[in-house]
PDB file of N, CA and C in Angstrom:
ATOM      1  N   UNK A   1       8.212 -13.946  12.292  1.00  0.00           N
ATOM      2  CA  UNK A   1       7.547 -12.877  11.584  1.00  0.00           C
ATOM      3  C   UNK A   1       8.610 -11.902  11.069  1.00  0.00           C
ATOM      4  N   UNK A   2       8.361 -11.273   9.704  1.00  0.00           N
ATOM      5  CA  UNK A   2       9.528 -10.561   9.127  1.00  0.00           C
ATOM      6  C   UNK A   2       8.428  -9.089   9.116  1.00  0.00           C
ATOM      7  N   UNK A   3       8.972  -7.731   9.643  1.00  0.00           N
ATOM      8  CA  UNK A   3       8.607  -6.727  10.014  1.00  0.00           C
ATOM      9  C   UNK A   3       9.204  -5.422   8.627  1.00  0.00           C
ATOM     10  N   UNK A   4       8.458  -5.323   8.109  1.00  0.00           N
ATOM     11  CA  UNK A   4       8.964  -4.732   6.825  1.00  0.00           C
ATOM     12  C   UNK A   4       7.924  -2.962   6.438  1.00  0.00           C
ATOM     13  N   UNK A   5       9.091  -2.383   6.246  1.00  0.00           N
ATOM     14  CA  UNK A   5       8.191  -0.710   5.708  1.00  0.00           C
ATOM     15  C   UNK A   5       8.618  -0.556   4.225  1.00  0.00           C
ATOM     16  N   UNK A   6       7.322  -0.517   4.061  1.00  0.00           N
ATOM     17  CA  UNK A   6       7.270  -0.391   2.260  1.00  0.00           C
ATOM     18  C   UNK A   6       6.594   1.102   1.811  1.00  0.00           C
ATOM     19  N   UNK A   7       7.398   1.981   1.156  1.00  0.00           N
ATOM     20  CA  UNK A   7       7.130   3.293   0.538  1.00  0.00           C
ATOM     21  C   UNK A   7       6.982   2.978  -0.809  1.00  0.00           C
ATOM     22  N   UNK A   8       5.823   3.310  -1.431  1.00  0.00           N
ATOM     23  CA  UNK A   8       5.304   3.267  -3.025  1.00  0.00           C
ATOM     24  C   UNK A   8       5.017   4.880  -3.473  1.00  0.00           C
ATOM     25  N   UNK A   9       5.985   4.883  -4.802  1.00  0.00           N
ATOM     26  CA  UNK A   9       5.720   6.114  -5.194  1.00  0.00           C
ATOM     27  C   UNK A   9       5.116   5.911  -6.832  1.00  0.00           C
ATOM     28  N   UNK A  10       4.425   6.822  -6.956  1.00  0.00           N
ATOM     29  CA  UNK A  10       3.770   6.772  -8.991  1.00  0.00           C
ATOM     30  C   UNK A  10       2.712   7.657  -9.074  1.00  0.00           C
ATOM     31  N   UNK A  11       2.116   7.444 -10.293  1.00  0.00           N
ATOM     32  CA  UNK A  11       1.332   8.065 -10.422  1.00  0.00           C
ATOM     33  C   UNK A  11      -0.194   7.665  -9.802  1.00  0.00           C
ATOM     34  N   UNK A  12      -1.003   8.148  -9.540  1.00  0.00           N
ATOM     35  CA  UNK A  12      -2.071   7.913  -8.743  1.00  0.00           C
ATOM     36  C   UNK A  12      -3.241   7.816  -9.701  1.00  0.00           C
ATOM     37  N   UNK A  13      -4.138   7.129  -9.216  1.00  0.00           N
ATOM     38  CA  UNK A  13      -5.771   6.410  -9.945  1.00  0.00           C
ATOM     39  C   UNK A  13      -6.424   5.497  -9.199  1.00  0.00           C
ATOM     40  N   UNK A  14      -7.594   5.642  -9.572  1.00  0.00           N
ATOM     41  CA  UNK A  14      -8.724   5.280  -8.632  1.00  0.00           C
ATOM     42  C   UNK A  14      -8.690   3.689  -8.313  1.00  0.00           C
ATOM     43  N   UNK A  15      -8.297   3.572  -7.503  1.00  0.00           N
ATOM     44  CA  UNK A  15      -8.464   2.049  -6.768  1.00  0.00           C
ATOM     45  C   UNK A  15      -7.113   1.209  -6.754  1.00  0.00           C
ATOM     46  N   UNK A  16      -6.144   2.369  -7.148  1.00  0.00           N
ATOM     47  CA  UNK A  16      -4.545   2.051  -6.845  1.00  0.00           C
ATOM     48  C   UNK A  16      -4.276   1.491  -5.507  1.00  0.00           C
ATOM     49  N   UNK A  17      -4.641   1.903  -4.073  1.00  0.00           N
ATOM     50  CA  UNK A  17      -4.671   1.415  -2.822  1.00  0.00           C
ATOM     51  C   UNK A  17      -5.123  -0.231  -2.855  1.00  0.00           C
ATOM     52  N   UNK A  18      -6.456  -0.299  -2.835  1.00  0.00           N
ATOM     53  CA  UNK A  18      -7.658  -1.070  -2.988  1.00  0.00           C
ATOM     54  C   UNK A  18      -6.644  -2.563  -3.414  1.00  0.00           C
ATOM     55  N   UNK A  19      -5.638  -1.921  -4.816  1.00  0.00           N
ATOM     56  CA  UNK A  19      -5.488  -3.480  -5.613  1.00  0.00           C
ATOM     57  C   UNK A  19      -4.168  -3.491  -4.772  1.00  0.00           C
ATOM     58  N   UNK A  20      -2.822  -2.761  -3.858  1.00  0.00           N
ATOM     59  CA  UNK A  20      -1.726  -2.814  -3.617  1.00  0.00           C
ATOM     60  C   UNK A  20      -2.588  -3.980  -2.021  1.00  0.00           C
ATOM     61  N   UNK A  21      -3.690  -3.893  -1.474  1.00  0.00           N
ATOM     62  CA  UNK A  21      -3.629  -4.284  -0.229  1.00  0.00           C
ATOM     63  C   UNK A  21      -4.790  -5.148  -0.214  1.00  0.00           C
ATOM     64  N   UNK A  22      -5.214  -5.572  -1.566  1.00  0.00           N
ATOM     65  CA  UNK A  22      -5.383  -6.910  -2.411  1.00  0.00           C
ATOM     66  C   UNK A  22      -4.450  -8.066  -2.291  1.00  0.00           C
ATOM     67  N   UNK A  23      -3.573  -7.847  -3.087  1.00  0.00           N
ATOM     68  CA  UNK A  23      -2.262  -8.644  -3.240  1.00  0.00           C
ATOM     69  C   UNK A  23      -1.489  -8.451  -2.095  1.00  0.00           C
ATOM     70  N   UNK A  24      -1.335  -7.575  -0.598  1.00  0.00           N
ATOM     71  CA  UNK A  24      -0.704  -8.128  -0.047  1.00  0.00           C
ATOM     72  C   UNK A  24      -1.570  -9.330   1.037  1.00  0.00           C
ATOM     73  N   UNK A  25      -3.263  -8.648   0.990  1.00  0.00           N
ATOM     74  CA  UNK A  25      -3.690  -9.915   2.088  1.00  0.00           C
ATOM     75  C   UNK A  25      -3.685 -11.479   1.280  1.00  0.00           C
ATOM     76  N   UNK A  26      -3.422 -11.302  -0.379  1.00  0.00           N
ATOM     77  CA  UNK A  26      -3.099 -12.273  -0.703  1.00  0.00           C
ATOM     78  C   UNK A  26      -2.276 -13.418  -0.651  1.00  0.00           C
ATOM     79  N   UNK A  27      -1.128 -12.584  -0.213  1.00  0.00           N
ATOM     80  CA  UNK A  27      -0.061 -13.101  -0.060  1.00  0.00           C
ATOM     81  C   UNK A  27       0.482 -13.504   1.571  1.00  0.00           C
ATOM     82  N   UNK A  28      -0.809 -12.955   2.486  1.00  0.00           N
ATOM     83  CA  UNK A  28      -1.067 -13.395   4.022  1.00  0.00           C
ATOM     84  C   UNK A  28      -0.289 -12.646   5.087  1.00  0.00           C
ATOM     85  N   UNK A  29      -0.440 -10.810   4.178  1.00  0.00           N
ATOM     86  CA  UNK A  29       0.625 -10.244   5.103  1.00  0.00           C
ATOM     87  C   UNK A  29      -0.741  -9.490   5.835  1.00  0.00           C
ATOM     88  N   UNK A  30      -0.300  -9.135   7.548  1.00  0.00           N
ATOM     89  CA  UNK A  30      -0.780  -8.368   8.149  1.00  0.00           C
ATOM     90  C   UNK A  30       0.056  -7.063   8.364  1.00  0.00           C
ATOM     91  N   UNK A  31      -1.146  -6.150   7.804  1.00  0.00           N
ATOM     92  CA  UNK A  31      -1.054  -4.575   7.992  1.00  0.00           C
ATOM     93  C   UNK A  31      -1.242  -4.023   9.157  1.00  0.00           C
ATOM     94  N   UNK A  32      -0.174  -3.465  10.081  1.00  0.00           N
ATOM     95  CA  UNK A  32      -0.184  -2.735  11.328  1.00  0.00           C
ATOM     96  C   UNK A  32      -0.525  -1.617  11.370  1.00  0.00           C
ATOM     97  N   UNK A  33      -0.176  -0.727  10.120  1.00  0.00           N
ATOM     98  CA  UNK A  33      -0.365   0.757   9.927  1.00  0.00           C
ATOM     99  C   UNK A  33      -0.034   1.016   8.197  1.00  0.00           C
ATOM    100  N   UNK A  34      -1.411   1.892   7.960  1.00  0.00           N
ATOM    101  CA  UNK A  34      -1.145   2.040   6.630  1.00  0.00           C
ATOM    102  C   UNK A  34      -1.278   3.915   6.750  1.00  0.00           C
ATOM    103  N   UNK A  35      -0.796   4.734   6.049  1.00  0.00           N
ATOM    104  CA  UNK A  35      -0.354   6.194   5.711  1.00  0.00           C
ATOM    105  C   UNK A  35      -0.392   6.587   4.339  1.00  0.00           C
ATOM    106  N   UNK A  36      -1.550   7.263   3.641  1.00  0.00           N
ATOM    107  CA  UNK A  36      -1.606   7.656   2.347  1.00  0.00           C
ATOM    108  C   UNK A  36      -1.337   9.114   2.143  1.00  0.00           C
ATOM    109  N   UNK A  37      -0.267   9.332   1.647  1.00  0.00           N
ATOM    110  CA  UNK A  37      -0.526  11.356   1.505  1.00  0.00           C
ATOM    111  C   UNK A  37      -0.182  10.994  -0.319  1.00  0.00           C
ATOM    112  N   UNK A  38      -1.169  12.422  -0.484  1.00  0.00           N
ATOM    113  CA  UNK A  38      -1.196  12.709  -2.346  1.00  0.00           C
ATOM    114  C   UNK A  38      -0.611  14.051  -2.041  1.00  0.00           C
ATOM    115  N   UNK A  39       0.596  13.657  -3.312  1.00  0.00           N
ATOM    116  CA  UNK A  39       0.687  15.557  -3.251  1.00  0.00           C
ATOM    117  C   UNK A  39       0.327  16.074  -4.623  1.00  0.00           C
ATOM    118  N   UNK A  40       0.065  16.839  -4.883  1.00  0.00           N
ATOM    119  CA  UNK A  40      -0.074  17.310  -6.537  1.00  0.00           C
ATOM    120  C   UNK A  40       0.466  18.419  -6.915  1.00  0.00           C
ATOM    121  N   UNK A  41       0.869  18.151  -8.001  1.00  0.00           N
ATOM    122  CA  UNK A  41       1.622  19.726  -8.431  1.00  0.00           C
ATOM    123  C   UNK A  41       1.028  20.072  -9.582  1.00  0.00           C
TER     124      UNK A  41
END
């Protein structure tokens, strides 16, 4: 098993999460811990 932390930064829109953890159960990864903060300026 390869143990990996992935930080995504951009601009934000509705169902941005939804499609990033789409494509990773696609790809047959298991999520241990997921952490969303928005900041806005």
């Amino acid at each position: 098993m390869i143990n990996l932390a992935v930080r995504v930064v951009g601009a934000d829109r509705p169902g941005i999460t939804a499609d990033l953890m789409s494509t990773l159960a696609a790809l047959g990864a298991e999520l241990q811990d997921v952490e969303q903060v928005l900041v806005r300026q």
